[in-house]
Protein backbone atom coordinates (compact mmCIF):
# COMPACT_ATOMS: atom_id res chain seq x y z
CA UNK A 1 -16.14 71.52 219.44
CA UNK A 2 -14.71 69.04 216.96
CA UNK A 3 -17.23 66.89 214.52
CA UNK A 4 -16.52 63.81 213.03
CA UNK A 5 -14.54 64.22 209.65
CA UNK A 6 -16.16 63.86 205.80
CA UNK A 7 -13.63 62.98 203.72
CA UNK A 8 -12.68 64.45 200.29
CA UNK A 9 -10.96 63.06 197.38
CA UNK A 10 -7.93 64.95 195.31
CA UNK A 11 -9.56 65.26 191.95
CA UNK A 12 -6.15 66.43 190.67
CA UNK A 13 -4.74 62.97 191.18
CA UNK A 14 -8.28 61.89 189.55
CA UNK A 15 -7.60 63.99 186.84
CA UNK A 16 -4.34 62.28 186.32
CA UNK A 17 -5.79 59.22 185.96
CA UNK A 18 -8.25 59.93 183.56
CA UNK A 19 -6.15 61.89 181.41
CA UNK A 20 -3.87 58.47 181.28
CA UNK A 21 -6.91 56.26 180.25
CA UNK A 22 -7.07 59.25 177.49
CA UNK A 23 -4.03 59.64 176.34
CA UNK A 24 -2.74 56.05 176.91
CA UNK A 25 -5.09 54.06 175.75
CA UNK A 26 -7.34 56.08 174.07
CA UNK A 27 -10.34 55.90 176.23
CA UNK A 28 -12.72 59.05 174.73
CA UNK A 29 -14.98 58.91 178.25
CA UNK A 30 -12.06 59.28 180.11
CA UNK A 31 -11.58 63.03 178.28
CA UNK A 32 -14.97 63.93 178.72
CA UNK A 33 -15.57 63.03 182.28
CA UNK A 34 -12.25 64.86 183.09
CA UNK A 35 -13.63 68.15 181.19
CA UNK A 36 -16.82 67.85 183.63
CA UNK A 37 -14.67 67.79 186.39
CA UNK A 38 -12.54 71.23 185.48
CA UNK A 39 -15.85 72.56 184.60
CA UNK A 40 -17.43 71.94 187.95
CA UNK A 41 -14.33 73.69 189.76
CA UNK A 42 -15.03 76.73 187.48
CA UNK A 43 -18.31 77.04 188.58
CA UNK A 44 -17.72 76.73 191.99
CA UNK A 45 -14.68 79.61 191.88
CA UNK A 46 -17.09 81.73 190.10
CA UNK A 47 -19.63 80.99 192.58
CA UNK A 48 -17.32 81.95 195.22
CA UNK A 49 -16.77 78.29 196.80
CA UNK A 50 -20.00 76.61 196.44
CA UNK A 51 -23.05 75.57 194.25
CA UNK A 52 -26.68 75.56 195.09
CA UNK A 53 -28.21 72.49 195.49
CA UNK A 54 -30.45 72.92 192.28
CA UNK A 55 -26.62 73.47 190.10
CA UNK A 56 -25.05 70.40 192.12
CA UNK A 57 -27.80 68.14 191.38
CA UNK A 58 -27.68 69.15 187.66
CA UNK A 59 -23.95 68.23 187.61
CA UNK A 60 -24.22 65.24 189.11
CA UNK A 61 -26.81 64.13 187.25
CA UNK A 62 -24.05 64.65 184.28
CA UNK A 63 -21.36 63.10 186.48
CA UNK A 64 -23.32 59.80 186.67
CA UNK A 65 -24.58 60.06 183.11
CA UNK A 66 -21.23 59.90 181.77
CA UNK A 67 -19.92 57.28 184.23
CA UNK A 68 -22.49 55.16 183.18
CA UNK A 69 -21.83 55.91 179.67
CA UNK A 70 -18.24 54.74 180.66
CA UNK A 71 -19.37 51.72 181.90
CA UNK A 72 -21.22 50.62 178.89
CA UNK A 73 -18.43 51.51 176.61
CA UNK A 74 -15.55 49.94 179.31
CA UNK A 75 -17.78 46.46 179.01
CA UNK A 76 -17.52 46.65 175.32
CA UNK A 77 -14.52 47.80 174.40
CA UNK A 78 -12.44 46.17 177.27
CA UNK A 79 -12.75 42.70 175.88
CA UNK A 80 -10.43 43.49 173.09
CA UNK A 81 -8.00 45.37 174.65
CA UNK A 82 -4.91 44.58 177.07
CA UNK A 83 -5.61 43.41 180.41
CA UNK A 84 -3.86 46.04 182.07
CA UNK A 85 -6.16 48.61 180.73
CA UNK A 86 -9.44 46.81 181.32
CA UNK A 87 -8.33 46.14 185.18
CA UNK A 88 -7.08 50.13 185.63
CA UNK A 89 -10.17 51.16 183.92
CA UNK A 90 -12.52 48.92 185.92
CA UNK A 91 -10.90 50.05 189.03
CA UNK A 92 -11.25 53.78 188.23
CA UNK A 93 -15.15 53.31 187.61
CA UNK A 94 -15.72 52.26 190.70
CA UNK A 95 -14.35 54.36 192.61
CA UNK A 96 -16.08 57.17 190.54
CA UNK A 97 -19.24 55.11 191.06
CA UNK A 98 -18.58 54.09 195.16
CA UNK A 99 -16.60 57.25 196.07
CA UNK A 100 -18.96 59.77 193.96
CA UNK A 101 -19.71 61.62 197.25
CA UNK A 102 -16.29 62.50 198.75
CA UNK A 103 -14.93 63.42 194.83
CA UNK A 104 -18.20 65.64 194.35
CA UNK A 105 -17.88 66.81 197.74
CA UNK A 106 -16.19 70.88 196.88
CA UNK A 107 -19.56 71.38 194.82
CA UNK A 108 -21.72 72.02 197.95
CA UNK A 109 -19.27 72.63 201.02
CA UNK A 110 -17.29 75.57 200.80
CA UNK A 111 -14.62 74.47 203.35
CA UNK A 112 -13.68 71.08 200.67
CA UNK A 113 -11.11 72.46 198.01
CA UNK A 114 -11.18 70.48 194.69
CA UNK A 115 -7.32 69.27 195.22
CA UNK A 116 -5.48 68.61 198.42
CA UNK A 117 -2.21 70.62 197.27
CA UNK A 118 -2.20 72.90 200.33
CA UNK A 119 -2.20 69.48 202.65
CA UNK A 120 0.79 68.02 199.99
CA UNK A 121 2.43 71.71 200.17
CA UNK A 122 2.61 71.32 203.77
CA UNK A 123 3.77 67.85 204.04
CA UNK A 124 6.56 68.95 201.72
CA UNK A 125 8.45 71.10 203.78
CA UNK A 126 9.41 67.98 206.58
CA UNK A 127 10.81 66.20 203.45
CA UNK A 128 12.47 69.05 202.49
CA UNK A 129 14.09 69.38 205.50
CA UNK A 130 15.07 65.25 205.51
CA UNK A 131 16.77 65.73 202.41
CA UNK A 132 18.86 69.02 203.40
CA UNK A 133 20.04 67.65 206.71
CA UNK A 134 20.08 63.92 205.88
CA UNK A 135 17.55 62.82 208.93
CA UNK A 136 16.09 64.71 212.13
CA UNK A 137 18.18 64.14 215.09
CA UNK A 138 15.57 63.03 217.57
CA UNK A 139 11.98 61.77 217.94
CA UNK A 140 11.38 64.94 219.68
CA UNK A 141 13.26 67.20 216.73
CA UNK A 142 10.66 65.45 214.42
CA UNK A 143 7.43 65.93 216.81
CA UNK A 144 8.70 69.83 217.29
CA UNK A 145 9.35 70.46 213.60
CA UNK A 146 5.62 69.03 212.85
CA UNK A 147 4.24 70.53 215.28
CA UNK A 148 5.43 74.13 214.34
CA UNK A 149 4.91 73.87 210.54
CA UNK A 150 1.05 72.30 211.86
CA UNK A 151 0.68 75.82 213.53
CA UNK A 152 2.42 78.17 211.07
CA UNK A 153 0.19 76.10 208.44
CA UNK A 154 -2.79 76.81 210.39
CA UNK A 155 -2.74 80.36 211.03
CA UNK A 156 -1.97 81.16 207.30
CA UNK A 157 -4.18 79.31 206.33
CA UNK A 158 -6.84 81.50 208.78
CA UNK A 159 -5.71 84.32 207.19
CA UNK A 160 -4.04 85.28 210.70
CA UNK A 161 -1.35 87.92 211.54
CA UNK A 162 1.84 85.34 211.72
CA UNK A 163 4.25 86.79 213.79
CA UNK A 164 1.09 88.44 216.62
CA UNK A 165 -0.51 85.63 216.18
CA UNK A 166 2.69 83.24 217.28
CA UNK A 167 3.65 86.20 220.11
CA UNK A 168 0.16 85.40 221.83
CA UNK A 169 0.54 81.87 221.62
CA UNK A 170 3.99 81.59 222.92
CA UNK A 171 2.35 83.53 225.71
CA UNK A 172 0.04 81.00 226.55
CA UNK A 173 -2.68 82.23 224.76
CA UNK A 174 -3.82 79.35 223.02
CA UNK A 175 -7.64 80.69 221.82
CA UNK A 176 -5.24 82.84 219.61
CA UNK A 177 -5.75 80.50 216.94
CA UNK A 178 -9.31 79.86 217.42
CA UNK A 179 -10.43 83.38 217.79
């Protein structure tokens, strides 16, 4: 039923970073690949999730334009600047160089959001709940409190009835949340 996983970069956390090497220490690439980026997640929105493969091709034939363009100007420019920057910024372009596929990955798969927010939204609640009552009680407090916010998680995030959709599971009905 299950297939093996394809994994997707946050490009919000990418976006971070770039607008650092911007803003920081003036890195003009840095700007321009992070306006791409915003760009391509407009385009998919309006496209209601995902590009063709002619308009992904297109934009990634920008994407690796500009880190290449990046490059250049990183092996210039770095030599003259502090060390901290040239390692962060070398760093950065390879990832965007060896990790191009699981950053790029929203353009053509539907399913793949541009951020992971919903999976940090949902993590956020069992710290929530650490901070408010100190600690969880138990091992099996902790496994029960996961395992409930997994669920509730899951059938919002299916668009499901909540409360039916809990009734027929506490019934036994576990297809409810595979239906």
């Amino acid at each position: 039923m299950f297939t093996e996983a394809e994994h997707a970069l946050c490009n919000a956390h990418l976006l971070r970073e770039l607008r650092a090497l911007h803003k920081v220490h003036h890195q003009g690439w840095a700007r321009r690949l992070s306006d791409l980026l915003l760009e391509m997640n407009r385009l998919v929105n309006e496209a209601g999730g995902a590009l063709t493969d002619a308009q992904a091709r297109v934009l990634e034939a920008e994407w690796d334009r500009l880190v290449q363009q990046a490059a250049l100007w990183a092996h210039l420019r770095l030599h003259n600047g502090s060390e901290t920057a040239a390692k962060e910024t070398r760093r950065l372009l390879r990832r965007l160089r060896e990790r191009k596929t699981e950053i790029l990955r929203f353009l053509r798969e539907p399913h793949v959001p541009f951020n992971n927010n919903l999976a940090e939204r949902d993590l956020r609640m069992a710290k929530t709940k650490e901070k408010i009552s100190g600690t969880f009680r138990s091992e099996a407090g902790v496994e029960a409190f996961c395992l409930m916010r997994s669920v509730l998680s899951t059938i919002q995030k299916q668009k499901k009835p909540v409360a039916e959709t809990m009734v027929e599971l506490l019934q036994g009905n576990t297809e409810a949340l595979f239906a």
